[in-house]
Protein backbone atom coordinates (compact mmCIF):
# COMPACT_ATOMS: atom_id res chain seq x y z
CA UNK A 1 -15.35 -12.97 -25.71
CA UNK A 2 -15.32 -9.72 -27.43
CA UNK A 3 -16.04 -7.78 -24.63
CA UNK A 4 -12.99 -9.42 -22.45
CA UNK A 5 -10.59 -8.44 -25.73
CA UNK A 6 -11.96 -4.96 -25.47
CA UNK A 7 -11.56 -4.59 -21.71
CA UNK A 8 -7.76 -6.09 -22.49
CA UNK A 9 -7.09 -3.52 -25.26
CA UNK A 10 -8.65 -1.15 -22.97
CA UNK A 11 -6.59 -2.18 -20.25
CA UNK A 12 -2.88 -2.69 -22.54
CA UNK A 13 -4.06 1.20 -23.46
CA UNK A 14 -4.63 2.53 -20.26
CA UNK A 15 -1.14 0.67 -18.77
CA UNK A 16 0.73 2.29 -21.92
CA UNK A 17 -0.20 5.52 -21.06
CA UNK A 18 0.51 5.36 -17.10
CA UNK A 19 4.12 3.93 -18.26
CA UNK A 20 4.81 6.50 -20.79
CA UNK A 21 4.04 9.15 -18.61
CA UNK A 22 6.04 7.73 -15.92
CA UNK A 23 9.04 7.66 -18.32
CA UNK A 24 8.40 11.05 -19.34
CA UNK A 25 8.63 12.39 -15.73
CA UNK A 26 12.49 10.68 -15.35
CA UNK A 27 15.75 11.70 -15.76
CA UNK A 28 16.39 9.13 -18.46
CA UNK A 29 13.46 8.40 -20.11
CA UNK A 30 14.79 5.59 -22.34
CA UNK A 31 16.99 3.87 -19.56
CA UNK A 32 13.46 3.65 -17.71
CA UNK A 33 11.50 2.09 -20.56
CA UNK A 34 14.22 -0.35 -20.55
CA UNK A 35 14.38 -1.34 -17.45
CA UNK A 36 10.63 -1.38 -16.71
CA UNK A 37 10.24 -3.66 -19.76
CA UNK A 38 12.91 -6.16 -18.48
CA UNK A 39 11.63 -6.32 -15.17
CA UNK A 40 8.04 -7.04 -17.33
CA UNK A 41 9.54 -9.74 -18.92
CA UNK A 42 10.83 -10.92 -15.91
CA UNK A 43 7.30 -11.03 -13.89
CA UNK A 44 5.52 -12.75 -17.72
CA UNK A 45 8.64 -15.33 -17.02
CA UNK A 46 7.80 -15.82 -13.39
CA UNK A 47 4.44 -16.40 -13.24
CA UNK A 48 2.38 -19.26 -13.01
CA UNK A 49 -0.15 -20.74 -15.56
CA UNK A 50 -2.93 -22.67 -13.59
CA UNK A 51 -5.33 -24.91 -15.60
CA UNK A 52 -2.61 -25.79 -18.71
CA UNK A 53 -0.98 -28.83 -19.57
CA UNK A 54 1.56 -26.35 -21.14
CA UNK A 55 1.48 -22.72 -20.12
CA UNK A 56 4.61 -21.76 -22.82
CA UNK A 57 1.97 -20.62 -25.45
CA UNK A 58 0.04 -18.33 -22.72
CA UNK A 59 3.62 -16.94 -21.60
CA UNK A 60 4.93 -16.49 -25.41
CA UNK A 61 2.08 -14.56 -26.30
CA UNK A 62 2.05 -11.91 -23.23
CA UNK A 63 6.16 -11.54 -23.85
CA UNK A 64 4.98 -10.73 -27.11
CA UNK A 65 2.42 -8.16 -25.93
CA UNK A 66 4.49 -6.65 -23.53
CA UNK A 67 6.68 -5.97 -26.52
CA UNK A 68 4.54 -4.58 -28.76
CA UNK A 69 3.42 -1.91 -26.04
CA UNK A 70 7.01 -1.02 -25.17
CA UNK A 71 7.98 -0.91 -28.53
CA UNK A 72 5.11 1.98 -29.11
CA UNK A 73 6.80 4.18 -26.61
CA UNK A 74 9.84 6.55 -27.64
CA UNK A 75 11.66 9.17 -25.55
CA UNK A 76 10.00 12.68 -25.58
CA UNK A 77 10.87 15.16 -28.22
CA UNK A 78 12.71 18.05 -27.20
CA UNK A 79 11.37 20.76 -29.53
CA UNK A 80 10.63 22.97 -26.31
């Protein structure tokens, strides 16, 4: 079990990074963050939880990741 929560963290990392430097590469680096994370929540919403009598615990806790990693992000600095 430890090694699938250090391939997730690994994974949640990884993902962070890709998204961050997406956001850095747009025109409005905030208004993407946003958006991304609503269309996140969205696809968390949306999916469906095989093998559960009650999937809402599963689904509360990856809303919950997904913001915790897009609350880690910020817009760039601009000290260039």
């Amino acid at each position: 079990m430890d090694e699938l929560n250090g391939r997730m963290m690994a994974f949640q990392i990884l993902l962070t990074g890709l998204i961050a430097r997406s956001a850095n590469d747009a025109r409005d680096p905030l208004g993407f963050l946003s958006d991304f994370r609503d269309e996140m929540r969205a696809v968390i919403r949306g999916v469906r939880i095989d093998g559960l009598p009650d999937g809402g615990p599963v689904r509360d806790h990856a809303l919950r990741a997904a913001d915790e990693m897009f609350s880690l992000m910020k817009a760039p600095a601009n000290d260039q």
